[in-house]
Protein backbone atom coordinates (compact mmCIF):
# COMPACT_ATOMS: atom_id res chain seq x y z
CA UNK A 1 109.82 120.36 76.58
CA UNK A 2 111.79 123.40 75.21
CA UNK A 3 113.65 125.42 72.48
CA UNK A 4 116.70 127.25 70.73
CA UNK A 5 117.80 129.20 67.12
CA UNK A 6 120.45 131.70 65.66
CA UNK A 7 121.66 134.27 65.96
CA UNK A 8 123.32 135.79 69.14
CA UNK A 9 120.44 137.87 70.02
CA UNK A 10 121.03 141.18 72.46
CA UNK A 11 118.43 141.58 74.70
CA UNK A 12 117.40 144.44 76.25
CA UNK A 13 117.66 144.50 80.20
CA UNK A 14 114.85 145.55 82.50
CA UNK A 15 115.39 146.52 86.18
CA UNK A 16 114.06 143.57 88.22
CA UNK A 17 115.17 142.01 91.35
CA UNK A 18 117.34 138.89 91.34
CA UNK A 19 118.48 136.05 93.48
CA UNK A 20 122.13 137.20 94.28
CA UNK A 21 123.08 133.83 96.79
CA UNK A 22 126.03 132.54 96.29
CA UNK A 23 126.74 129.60 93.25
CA UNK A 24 129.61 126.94 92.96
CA UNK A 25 132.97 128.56 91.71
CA UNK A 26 133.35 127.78 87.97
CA UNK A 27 135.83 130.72 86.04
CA UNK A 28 136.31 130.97 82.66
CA UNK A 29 140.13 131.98 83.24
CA UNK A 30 141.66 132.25 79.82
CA UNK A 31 144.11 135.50 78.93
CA UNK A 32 141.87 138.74 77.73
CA UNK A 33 139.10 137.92 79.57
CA UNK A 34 138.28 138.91 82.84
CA UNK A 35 138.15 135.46 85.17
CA UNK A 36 133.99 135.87 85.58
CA UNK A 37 132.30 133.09 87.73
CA UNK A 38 130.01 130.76 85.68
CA UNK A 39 127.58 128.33 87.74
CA UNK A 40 127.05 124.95 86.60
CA UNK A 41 129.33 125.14 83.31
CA UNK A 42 132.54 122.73 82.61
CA UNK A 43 134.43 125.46 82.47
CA UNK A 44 137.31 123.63 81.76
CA UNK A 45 135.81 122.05 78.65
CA UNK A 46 135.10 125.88 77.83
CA UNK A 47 138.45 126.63 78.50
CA UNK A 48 140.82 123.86 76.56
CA UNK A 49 138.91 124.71 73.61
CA UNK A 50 139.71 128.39 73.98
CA UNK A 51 143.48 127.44 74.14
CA UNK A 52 143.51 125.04 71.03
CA UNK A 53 141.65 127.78 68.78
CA UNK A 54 143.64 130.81 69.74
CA UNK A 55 146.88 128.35 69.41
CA UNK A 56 145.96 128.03 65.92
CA UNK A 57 144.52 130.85 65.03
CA UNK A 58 148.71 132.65 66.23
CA UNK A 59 149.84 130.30 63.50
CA UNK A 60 147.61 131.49 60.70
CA UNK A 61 148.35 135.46 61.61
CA UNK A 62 151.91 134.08 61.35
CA UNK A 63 151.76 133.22 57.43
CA UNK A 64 148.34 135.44 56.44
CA UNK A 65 148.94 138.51 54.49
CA UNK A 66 145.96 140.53 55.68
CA UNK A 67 145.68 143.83 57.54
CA UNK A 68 146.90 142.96 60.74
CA UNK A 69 143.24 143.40 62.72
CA UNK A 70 141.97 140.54 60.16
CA UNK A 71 144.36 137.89 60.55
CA UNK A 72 142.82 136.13 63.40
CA UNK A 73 139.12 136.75 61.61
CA UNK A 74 138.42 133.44 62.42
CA UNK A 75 139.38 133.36 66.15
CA UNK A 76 137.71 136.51 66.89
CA UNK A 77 134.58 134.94 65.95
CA UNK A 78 134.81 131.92 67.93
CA UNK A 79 136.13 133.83 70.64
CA UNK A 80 133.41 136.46 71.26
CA UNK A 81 130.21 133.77 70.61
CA UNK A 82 131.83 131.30 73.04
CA UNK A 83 131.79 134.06 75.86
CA UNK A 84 128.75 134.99 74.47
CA UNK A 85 127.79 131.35 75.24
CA UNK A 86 129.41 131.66 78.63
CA UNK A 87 127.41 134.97 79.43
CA UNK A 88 123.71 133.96 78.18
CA UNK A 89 124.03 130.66 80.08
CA UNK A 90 125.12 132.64 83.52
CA UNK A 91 122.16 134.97 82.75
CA UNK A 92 119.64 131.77 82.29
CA UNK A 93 120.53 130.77 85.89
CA UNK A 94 119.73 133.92 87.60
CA UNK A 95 116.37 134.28 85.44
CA UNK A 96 116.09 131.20 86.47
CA UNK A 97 116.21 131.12 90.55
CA UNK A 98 114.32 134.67 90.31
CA UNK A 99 111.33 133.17 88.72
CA UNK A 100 111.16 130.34 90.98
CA UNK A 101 111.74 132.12 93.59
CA UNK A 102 109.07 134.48 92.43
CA UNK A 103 106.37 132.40 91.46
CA UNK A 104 106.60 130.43 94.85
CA UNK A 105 105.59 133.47 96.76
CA UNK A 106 102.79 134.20 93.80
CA UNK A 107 101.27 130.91 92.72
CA UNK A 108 100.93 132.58 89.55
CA UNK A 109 98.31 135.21 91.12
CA UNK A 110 100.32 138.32 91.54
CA UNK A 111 100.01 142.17 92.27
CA UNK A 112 101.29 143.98 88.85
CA UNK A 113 105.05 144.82 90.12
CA UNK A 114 105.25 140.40 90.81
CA UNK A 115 103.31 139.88 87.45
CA UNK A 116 106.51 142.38 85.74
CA UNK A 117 108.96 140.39 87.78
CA UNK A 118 107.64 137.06 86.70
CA UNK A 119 107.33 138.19 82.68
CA UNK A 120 111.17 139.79 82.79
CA UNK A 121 112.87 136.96 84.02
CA UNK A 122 110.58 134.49 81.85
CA UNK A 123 111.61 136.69 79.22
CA UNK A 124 115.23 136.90 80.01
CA UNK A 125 115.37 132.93 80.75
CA UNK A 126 114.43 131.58 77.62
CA UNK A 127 115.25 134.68 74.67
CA UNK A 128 119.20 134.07 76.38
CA UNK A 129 118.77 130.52 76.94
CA UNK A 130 118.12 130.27 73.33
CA UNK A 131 120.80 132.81 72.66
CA UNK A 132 123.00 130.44 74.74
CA UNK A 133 122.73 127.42 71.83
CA UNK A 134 122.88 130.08 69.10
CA UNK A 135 126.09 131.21 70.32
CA UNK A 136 127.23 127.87 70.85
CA UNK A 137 126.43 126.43 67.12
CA UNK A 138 128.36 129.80 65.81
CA UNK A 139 130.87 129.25 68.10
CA UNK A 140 131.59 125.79 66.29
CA UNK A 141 130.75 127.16 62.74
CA UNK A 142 134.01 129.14 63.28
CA UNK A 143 135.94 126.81 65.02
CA UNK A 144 135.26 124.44 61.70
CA UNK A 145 136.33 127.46 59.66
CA UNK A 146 139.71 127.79 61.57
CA UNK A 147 140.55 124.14 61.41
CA UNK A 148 139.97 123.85 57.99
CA UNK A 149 142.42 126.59 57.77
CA UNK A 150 145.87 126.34 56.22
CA UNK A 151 148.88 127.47 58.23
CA UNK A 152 151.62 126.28 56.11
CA UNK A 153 150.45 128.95 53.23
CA UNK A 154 149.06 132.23 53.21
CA UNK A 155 145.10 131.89 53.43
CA UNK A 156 142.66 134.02 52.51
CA UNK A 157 138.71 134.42 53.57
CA UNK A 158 136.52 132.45 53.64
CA UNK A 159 137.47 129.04 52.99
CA UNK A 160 135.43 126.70 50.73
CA UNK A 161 133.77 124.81 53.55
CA UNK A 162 132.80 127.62 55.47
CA UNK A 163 132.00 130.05 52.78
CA UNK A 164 129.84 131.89 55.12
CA UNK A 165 132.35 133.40 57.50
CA UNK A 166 133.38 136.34 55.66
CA UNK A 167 132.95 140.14 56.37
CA UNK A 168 130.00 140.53 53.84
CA UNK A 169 126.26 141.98 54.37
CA UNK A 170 123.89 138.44 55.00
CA UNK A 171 127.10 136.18 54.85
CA UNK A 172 127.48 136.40 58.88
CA UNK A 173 123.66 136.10 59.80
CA UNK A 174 122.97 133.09 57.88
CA UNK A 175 125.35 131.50 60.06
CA UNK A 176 122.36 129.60 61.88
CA UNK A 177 122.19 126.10 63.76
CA UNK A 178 120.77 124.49 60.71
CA UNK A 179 123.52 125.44 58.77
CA UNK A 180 125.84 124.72 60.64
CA UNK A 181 124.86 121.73 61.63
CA UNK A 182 124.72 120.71 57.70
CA UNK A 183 128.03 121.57 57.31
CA UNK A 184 129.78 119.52 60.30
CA UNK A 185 127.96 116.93 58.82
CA UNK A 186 129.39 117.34 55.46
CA UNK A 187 132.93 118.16 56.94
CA UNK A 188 133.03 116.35 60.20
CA UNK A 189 130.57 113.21 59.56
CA UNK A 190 130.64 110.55 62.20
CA UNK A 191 132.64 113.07 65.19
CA UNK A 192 130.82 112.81 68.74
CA UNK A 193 130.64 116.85 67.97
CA UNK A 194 128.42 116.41 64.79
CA UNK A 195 126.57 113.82 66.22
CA UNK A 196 125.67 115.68 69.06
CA UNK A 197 124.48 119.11 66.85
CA UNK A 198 121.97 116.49 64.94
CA UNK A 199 120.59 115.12 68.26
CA UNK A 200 119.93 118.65 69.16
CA UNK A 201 118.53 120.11 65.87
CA UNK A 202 116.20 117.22 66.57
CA UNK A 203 115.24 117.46 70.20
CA UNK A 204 111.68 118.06 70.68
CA UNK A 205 112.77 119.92 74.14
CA UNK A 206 114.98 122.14 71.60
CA UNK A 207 111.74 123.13 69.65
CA UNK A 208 109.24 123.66 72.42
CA UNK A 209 112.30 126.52 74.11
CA UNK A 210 112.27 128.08 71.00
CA UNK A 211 108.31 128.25 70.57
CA UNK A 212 108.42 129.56 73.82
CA UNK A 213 110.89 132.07 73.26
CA UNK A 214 108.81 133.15 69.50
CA UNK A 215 105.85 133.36 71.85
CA UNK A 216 107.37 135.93 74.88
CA UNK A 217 109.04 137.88 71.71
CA UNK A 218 105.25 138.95 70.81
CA UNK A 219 103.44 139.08 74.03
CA UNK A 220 103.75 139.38 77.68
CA UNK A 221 103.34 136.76 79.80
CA UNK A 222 102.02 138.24 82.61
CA UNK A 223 99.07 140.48 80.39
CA UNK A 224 96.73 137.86 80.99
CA UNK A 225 96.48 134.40 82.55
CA UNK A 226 94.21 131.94 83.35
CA UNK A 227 93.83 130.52 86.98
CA UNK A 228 92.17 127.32 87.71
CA UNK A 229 90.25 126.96 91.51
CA UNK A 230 88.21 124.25 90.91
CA UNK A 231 89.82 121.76 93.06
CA UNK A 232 90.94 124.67 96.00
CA UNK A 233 87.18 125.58 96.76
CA UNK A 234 86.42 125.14 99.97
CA UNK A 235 90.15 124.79 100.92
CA UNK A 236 92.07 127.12 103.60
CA UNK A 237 93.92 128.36 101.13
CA UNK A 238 93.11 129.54 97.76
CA UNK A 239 96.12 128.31 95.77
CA UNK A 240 95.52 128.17 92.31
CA UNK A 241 95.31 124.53 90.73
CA UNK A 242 97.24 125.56 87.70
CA UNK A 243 97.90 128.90 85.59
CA UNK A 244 98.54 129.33 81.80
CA UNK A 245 99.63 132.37 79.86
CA UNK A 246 97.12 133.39 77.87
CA UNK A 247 97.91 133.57 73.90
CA UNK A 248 100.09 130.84 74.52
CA UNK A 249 99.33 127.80 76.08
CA UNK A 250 101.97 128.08 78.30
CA UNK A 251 101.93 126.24 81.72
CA UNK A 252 103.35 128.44 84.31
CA UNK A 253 104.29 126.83 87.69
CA UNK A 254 107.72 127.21 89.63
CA UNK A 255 108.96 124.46 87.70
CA UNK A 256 108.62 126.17 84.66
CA UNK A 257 112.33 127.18 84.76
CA UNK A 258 113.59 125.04 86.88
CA UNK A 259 112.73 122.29 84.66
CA UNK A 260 114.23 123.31 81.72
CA UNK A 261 117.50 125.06 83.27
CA UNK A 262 118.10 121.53 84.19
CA UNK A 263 118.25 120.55 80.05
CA UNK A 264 119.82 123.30 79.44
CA UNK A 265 123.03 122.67 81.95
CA UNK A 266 123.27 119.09 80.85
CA UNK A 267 123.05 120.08 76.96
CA UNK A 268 125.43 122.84 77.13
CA UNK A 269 128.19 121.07 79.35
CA UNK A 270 127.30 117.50 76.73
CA UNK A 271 128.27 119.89 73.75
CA UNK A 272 131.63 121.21 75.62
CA UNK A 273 132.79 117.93 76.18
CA UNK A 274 131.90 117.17 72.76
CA UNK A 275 133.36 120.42 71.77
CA UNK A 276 136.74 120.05 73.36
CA UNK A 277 137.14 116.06 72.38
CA UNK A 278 136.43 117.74 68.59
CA UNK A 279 139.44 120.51 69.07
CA UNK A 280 142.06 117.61 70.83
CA UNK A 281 141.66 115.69 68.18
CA UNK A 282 141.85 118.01 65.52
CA UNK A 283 144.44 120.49 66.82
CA UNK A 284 146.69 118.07 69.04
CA UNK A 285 148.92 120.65 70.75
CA UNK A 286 150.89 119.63 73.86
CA UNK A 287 150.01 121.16 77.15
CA UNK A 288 153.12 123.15 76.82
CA UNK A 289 152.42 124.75 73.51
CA UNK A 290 149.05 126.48 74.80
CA UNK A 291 148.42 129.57 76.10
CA UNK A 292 148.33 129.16 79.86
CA UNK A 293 144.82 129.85 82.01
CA UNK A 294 143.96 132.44 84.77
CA UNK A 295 143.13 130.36 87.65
């Protein structure tokens, strides 16, 4: 059971030590961005919906009668929270595989350096995985915005339906899942896409990340935690029986990760096939008219 919000949070790093083996080849390869490696994501889905947004958004600079570095506002938008999206997910599964990988050595009874290890990629894993779906529902907040756009007329910011993508102090943070979810449903009722946002809003996986992540934003999970020995008396080995953060609640166990990187892939790649059914069907380009990709 897990969680996610809204806004594309930046996280500060901390040194740690990672899991650097090798991971299947997925690459983003679209033009302007460099062709990075992303494990486990349907890159392609990624991709195609790239292509269809940046198609349209070249047809809107075309006709809008803006300052040149704001006629693809809409684009831009989409653009940097899908890589965003991209990035935070690659992050989650090297947090991911370092925890694991940690915590099998530890059992959750660690020297102080392990303890920091542990807390940093817990940290890391769920305030990005989190970040991940927040970039994700933005991502699709201005995608909306830029199909809803004209291109036959000159258009101005922001239109009716997405009133909220505009330049303007508290407009662009109250871009959040809820609302964006509200407003596919409004605009986009019935689409796989829409359907998919409300399945997630309502996920009870969805809300335990994000308690998890509230919880890790306010204390460490490695300042104190309870280890249960009640059952490993007398045994060869004194493994704890299990280990919860304290403050928390949290069970901590190498599947704490694992576990949930495993929702994670499958609802990230579920809402880029959703994503890029949405922009085929609602900017039907042929495979000609795109921009081709850098693989």
């Amino acid at each position: 059971m897990w969680t996610a919000a809204a806004n594309c949070l930046e996280v500060e790093e901390r040194s740690m030590t990672v899991d650097t083996t090798p991971l299947p080849n997925h690459r983003l390869g679209v033009p302007g961005l460099v062709n990075l490696e992303v494990p486990d994501l349907l890159t392609d889905m990624w991709r195609d919906t790239v292509r269809r947004a940046l198609t349209r958004a070249n047809e809107i600079a075309e006709q809008r009668q803006v300052a040149r570095d704001q006629r693809k506002f809409e684009y831009q938008h989409f653009y940097s929270a899908w890589v965003g999206l991209a990035f935070r997910f690659r992050d989650c599964a090297i947090y991911d595989r370092t925890f694991t990988a940690s915590f099998e050595r530890s059992h959750g009874d660690a020297n102080e350096e392990t303890l920091y290890e542990e807390d940093a990629a817990l940290f890391g894993f769920f305030v990005k995985g989190l970040s991940a779906l927040d970039c994700f529902t933005y991502g699709l907040y201005a995608l909306g915005a830029l199909i809803r756009t004209p291109t036959t007329v000159p258009s101005v910011r922001p239109i009716t339906a997405f009133p909220l993508l505009v330049p303007v102090a508290g407009k662009l943070q109250s871009i959040t899942f809820e609302r964006t979810q509200q407003t596919f449903a409004g605009e986009f009722a019935g689409q796989p896409i829409t359907n998919h946002l409300t399945r997630l809003w309502a996920d009870p996986d969805y809300k335990n990340w994000k308690y998890i992540r509230n919880v890790l934003a306010h204390r460490a999970a490695s300042a104190g935690r309870s280890l249960d020995y009640s059952r490993s008396l007398g045994a060869q080995t004194m493994t704890p029986l299990s280990v919860t953060q304290w403050g928390g609640d949290i069970p901590l166990s190498v599947e704490t990760t694992s576990s949930r990187y495993i929702w994670l892939r499958e609802t990230v790649n579920a809402g880029l096939q959703a994503a890029a059914a949405f922009a085929a069907a609602e900017l039907p380009y042929q495979e000609d008219e795109l921009p081709q990709p850098l693989l």
